[in-house]
Structures are given as C-alpha cells and as structure tokens.
C-alpha atoms as a PDB file:
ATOM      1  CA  UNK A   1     -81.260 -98.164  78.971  1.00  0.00           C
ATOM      2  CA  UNK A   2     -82.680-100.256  82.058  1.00  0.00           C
ATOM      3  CA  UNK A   3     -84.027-103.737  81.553  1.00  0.00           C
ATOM      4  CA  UNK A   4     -87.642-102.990  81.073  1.00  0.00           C
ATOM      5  CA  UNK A   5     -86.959-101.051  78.164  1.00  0.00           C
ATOM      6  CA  UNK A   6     -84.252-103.404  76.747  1.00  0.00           C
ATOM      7  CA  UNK A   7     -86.769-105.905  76.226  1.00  0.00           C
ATOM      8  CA  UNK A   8     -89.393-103.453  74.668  1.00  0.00           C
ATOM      9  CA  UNK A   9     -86.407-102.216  72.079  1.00  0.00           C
ATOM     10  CA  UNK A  10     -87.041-104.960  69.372  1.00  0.00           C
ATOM     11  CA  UNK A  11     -90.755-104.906  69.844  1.00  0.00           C
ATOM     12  CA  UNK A  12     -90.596-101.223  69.421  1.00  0.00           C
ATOM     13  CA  UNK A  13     -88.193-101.428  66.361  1.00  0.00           C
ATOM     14  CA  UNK A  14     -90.823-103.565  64.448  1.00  0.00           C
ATOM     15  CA  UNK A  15     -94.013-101.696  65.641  1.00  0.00           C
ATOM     16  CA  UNK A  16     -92.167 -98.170  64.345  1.00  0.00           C
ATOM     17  CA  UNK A  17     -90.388 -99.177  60.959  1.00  0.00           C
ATOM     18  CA  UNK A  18     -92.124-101.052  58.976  1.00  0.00           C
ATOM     19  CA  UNK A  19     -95.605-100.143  56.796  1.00  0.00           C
ATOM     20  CA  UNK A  20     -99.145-102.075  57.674  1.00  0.00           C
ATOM     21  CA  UNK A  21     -98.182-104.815  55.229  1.00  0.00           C
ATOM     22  CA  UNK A  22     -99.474-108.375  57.281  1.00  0.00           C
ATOM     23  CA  UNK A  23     -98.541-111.086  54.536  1.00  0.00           C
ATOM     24  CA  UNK A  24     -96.145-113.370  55.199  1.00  0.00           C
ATOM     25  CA  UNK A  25     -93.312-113.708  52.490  1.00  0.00           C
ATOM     26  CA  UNK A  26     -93.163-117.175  51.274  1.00  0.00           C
ATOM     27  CA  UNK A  27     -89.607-119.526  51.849  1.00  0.00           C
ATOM     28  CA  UNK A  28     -89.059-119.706  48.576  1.00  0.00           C
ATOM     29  CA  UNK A  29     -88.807-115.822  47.759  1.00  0.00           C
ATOM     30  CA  UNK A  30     -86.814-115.595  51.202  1.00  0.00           C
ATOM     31  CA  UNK A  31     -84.434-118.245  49.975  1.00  0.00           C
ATOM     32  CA  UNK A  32     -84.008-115.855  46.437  1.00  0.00           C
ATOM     33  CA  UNK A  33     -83.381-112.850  48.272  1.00  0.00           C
ATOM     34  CA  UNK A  34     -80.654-114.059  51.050  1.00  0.00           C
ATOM     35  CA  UNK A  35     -78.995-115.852  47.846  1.00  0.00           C
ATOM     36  CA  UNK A  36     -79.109-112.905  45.631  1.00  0.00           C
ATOM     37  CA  UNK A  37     -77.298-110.907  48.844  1.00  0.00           C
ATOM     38  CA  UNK A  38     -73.292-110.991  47.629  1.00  0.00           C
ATOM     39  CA  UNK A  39     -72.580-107.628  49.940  1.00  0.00           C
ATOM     40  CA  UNK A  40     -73.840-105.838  52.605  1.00  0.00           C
ATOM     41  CA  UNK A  41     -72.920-103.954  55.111  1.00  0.00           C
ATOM     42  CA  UNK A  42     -74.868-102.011  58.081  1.00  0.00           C
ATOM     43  CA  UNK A  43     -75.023-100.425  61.670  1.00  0.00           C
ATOM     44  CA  UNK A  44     -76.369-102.941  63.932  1.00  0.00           C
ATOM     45  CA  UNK A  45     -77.531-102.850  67.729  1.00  0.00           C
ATOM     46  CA  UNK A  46     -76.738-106.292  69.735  1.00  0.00           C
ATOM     47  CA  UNK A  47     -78.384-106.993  72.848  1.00  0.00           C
ATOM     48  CA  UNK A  48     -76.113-109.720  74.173  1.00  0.00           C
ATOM     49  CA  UNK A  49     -77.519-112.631  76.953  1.00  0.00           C
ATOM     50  CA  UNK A  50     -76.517-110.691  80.201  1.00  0.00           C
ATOM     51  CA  UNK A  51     -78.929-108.294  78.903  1.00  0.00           C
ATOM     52  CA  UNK A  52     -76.114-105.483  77.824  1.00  0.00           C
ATOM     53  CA  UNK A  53     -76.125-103.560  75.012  1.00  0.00           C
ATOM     54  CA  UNK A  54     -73.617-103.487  72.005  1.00  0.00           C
ATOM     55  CA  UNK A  55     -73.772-101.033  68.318  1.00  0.00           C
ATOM     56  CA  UNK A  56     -71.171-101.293  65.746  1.00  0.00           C
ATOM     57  CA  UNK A  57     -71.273-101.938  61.856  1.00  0.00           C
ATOM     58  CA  UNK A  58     -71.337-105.474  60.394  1.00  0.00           C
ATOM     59  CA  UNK A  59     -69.906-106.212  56.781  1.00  0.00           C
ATOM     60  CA  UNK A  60     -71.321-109.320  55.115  1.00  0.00           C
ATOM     61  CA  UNK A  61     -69.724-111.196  52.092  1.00  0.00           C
ATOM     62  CA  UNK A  62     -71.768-114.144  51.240  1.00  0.00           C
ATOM     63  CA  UNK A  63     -70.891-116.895  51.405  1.00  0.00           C
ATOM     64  CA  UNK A  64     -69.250-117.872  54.422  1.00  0.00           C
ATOM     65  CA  UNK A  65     -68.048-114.274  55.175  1.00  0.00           C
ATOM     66  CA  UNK A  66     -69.162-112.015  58.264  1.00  0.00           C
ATOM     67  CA  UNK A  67     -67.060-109.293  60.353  1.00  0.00           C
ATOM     68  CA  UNK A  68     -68.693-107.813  63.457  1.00  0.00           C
ATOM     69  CA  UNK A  69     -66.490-104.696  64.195  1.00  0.00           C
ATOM     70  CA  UNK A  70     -68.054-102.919  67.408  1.00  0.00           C
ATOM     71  CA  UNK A  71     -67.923 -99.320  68.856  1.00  0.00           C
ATOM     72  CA  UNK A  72     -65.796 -98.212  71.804  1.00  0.00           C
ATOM     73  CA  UNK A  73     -64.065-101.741  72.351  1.00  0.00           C
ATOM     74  CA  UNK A  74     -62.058-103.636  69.991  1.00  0.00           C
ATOM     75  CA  UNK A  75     -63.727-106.729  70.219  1.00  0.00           C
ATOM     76  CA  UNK A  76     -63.996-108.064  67.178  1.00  0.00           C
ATOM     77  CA  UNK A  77     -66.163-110.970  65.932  1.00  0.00           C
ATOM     78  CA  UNK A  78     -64.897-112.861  61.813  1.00  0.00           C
ATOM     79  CA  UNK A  79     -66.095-115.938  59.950  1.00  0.00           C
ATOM     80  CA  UNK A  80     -63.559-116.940  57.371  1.00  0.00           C
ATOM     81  CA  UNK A  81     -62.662-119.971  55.922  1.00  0.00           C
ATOM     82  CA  UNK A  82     -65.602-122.134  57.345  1.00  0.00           C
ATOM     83  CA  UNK A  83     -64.197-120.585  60.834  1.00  0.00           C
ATOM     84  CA  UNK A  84     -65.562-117.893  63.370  1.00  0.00           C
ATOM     85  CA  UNK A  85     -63.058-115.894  65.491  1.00  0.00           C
ATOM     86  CA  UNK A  86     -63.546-113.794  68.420  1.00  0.00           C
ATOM     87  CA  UNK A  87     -61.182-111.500  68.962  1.00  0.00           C
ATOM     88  CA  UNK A  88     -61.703-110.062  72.727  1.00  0.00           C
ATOM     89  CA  UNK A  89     -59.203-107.517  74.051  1.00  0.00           C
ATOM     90  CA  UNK A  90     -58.879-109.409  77.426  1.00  0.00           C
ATOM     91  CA  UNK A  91     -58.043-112.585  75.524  1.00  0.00           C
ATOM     92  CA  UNK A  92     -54.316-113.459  73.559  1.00  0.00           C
ATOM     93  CA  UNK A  93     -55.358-114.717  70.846  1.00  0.00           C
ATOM     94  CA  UNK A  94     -58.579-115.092  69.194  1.00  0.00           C
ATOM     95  CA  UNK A  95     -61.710-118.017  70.535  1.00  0.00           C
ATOM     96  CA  UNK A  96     -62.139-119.695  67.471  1.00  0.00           C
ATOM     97  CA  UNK A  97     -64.962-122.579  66.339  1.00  0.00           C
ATOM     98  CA  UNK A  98     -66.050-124.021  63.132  1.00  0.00           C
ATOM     99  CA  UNK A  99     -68.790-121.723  61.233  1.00  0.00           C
ATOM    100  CA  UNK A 100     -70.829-125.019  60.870  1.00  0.00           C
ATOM    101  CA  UNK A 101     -71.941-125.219  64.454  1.00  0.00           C
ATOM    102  CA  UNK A 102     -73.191-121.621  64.768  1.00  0.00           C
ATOM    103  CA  UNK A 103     -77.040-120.960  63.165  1.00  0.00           C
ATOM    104  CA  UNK A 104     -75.529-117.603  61.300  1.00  0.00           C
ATOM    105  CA  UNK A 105     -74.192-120.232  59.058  1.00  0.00           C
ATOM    106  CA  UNK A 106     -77.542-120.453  57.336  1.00  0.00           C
ATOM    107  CA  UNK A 107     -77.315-116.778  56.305  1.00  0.00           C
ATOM    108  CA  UNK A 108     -73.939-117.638  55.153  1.00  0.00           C
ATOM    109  CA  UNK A 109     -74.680-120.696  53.532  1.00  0.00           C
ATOM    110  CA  UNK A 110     -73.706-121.159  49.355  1.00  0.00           C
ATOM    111  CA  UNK A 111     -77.286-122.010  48.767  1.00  0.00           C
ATOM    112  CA  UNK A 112     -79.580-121.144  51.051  1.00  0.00           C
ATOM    113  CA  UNK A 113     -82.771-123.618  50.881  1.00  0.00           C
ATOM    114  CA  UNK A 114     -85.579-122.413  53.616  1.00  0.00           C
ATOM    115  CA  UNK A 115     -87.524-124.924  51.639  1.00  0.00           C
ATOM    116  CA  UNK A 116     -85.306-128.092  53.347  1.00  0.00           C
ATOM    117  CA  UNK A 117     -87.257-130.612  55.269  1.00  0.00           C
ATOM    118  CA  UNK A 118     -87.041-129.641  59.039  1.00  0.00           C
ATOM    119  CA  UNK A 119     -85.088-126.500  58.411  1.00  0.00           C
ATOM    120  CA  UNK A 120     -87.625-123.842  59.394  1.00  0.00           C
ATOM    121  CA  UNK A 121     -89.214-124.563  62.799  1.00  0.00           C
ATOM    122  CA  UNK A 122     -91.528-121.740  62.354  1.00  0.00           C
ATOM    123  CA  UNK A 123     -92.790-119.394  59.772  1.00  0.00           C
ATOM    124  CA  UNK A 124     -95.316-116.431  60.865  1.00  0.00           C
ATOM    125  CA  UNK A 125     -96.048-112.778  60.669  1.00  0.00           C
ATOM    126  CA  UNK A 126     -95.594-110.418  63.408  1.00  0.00           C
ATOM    127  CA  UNK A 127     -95.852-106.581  63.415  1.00  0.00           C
ATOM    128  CA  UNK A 128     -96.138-106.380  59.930  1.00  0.00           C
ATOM    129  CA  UNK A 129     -92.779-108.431  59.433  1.00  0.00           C
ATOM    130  CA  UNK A 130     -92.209-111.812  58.884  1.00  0.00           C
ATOM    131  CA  UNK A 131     -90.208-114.071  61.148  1.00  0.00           C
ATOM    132  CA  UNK A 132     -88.567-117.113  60.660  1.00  0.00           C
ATOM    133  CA  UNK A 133     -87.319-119.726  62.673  1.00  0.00           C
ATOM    134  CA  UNK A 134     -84.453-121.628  61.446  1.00  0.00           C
ATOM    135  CA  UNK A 135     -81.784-124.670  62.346  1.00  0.00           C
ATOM    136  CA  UNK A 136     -79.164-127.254  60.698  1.00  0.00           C
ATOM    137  CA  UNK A 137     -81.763-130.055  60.241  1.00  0.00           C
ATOM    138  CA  UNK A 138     -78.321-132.241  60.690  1.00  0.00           C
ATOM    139  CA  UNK A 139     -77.334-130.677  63.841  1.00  0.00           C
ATOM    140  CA  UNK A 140     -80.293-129.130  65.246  1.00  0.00           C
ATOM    141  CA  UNK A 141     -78.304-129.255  69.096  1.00  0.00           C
ATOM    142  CA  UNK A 142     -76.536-126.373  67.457  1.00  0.00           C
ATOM    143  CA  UNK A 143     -79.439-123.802  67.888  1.00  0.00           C
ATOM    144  CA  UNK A 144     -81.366-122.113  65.674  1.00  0.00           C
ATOM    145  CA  UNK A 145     -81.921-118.461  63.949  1.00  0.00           C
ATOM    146  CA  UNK A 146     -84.783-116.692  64.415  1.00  0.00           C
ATOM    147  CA  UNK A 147     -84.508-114.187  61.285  1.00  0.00           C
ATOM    148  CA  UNK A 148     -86.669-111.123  60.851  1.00  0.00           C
ATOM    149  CA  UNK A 149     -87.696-110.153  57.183  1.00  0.00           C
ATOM    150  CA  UNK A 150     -89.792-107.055  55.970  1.00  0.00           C
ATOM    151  CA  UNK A 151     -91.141-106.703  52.815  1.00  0.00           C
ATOM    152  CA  UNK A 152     -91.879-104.146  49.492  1.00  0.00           C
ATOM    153  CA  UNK A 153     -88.360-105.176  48.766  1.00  0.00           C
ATOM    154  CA  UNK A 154     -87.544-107.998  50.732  1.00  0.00           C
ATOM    155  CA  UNK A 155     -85.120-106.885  53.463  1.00  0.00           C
ATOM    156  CA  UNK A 156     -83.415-108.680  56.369  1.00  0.00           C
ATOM    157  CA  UNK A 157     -84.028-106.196  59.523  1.00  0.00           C
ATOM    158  CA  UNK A 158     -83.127-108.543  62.371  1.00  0.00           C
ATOM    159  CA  UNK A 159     -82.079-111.538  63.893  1.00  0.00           C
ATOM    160  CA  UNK A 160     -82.117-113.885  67.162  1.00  0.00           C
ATOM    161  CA  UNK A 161     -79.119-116.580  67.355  1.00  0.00           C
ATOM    162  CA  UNK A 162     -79.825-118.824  70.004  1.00  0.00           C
ATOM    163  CA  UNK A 163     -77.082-121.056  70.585  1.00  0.00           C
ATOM    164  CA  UNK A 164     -76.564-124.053  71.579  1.00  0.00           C
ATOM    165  CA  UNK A 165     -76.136-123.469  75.596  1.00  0.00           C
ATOM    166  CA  UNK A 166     -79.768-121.946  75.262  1.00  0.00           C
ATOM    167  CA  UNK A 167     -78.397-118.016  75.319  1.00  0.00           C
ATOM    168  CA  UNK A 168     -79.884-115.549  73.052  1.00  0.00           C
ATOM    169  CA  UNK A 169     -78.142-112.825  71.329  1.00  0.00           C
ATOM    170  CA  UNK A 170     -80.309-110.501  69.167  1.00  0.00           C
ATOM    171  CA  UNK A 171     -78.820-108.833  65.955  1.00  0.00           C
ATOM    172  CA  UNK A 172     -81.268-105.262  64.792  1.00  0.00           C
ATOM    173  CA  UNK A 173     -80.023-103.964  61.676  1.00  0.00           C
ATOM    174  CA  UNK A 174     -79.754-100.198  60.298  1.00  0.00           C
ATOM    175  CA  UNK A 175     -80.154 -99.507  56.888  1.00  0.00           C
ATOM    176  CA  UNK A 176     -78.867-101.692  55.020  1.00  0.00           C
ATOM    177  CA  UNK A 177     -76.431-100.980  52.553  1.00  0.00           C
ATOM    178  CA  UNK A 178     -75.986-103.615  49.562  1.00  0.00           C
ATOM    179  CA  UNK A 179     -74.023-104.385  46.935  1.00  0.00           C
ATOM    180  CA  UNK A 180     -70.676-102.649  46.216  1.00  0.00           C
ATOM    181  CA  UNK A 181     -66.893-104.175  47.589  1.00  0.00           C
ATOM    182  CA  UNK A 182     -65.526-104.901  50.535  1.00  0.00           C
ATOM    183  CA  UNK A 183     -62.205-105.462  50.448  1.00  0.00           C
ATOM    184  CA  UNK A 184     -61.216-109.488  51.220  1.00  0.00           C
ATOM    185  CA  UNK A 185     -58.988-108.243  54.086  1.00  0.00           C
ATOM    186  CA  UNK A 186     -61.656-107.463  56.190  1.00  0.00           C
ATOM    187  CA  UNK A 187     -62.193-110.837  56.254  1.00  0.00           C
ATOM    188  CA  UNK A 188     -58.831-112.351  56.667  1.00  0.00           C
ATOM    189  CA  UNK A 189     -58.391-114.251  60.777  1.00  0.00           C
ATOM    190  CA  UNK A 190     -54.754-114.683  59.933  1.00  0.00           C
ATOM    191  CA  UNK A 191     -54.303-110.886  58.922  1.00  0.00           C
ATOM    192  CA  UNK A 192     -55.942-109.658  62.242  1.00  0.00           C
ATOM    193  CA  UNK A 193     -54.234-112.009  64.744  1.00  0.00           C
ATOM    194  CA  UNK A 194     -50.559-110.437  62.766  1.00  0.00           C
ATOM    195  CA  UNK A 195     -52.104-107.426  63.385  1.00  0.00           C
ATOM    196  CA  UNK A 196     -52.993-107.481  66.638  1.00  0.00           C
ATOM    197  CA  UNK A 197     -49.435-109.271  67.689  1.00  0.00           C
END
C-alpha cells in the first residue's frame, strides 16, 4: 500500500461502513457504552508513525486490561496491572511504562466519565460517525485519544493515540466481538516474559 493510499485508508473505512446516520452520540451514552464493555476482542489494522502498516487481533478486558498480539512478528503489546509492556523480538526483555501515562488508559479506565471537565477536547460528527477527542485532564502532556464511535448500537470502530512525543498511531477495528471469556493469562506480563525466557 504506498503512502497516498495509507492516508486515504481511514477516510475510506468511515465513508464505506457505516449507514447515513449524521447525529452525534452524546458523552453521556458514550460513557454507558465503553463502561458496559467487560470483553471484547477483534481484528484490527494499525498504521504506526513511520507510516507502516500492522493487522493482528486485540483482546480487551476492561478495566485496565489490553493485549495487542500482531500477525507475522511476535511483537507483542500488554497492559496489566496498571502497566503496559512491549514485547519486541529484537529487544531482551519487555519496554515497560505505567498504563497511566498512555491515553488508551481512558478506554481502560474503571469508570469512564467523558462528561469530566477538560476531558474531551473535541466532540463532532464526521462521515456519519462520531469522533471524540480525549486526554487525562491531570496530565494532559501525556497525549490524547481521538476515539471513533458509530451508532444504531453504539460501537467503537477506531482510534488515534497520539502520544506524548507528538506521534500518531491509528487503531481501525474489525468486527467486534463482545462479551464472552478471555482467559486472565492472556493478560499476565510476568507469564509472557517466563515464556519467552
């Protein structure tokens, strides 16, 4: 896929999927639905900041829980434990940093609260979606979130992490799958750095 098109791909997900529906969900019903989300799991496409490509499957266990597992490499990205791990084949052991200071945390969070003064930087509909724009009103030099919801249900399709250095990494989800179990090992750092000794 050459650049020009990489940068059309998200456009082009949310011009094809999604019906002509142009209200804007409120905060408040996007707060229910994220907190109502226990498990999920789905086949996502990441374009990273050097402008490369990534698909794999990502299992979510709120809260605090994420795995990242991704095709043809076994790079693996885990929050655990209030932590995130990055487990890159070229590395020893795993990168590891507090969940806290990454913006995925407000997916993650116990009790997610849109509705919190200076949280959302920007609410609008785009496309037929709507897109919000998200930080730690704490620690806003963390980043922000830039989340992409559809509605008739309420479904998270997408996201945009940009992190704290300024780089952008963009999350677009498959179906989504929720509900159900995922086992708690999937989840465990400590099982996956024994593993991978």
């Amino acid at each position: 896929m050459n650049l020009r098109s990489l940068a059309l791909a998200p456009a082009l997900v949310l011009a094809l999927a999604f019906p002509a529906l142009a209200e804007k969900i409120p905060l408040n019903e996007l707060s229910r639905y994220l907190n109502r989300m226990t498990t999920a799991t789905a086949e996502f496409t990441q374009v990273n900041p050097d402008g490369s490509i990534s698909t794999g499957t990502v299992y979510i266990q709120r809260p605090g829980r994420v795995r990242f597992e991704y095709n043809n490499d076994s790079t693996l990205v885990m929050a655990s434990g209030g932590n995130v791990a990055v487990f890159d084949p070229k590395s020893s052991g795993p990168q590891q940093y507090p969940l806290s200071q990454t913006p995925l945390s407000i997916i993650l969070d116990a009790d997610v609260n849109l509705g919190r003064a200076n949280m959302v930087t920007a609410h609008t509909e785009s496309k037929n979606a709507t897109v919000v724009t998200a930080q730690d009103p704490q620690n806003p030099q963390y980043g922000n979130i830039q989340m992409v919801f559809t509605a008739g249900p309420t479904q998270l399709r997408q996201w945009v992490v940009t992190d704290d250095s300024g780089q952008k990494t963009t999350v677009i989800l498959g179906e989504m799958r929720e509900g159900g179990s995922i086992p708690a090992s999937k989840f465990s750092i400590n099982n996956e750095m024994a593993r991978r000794n």
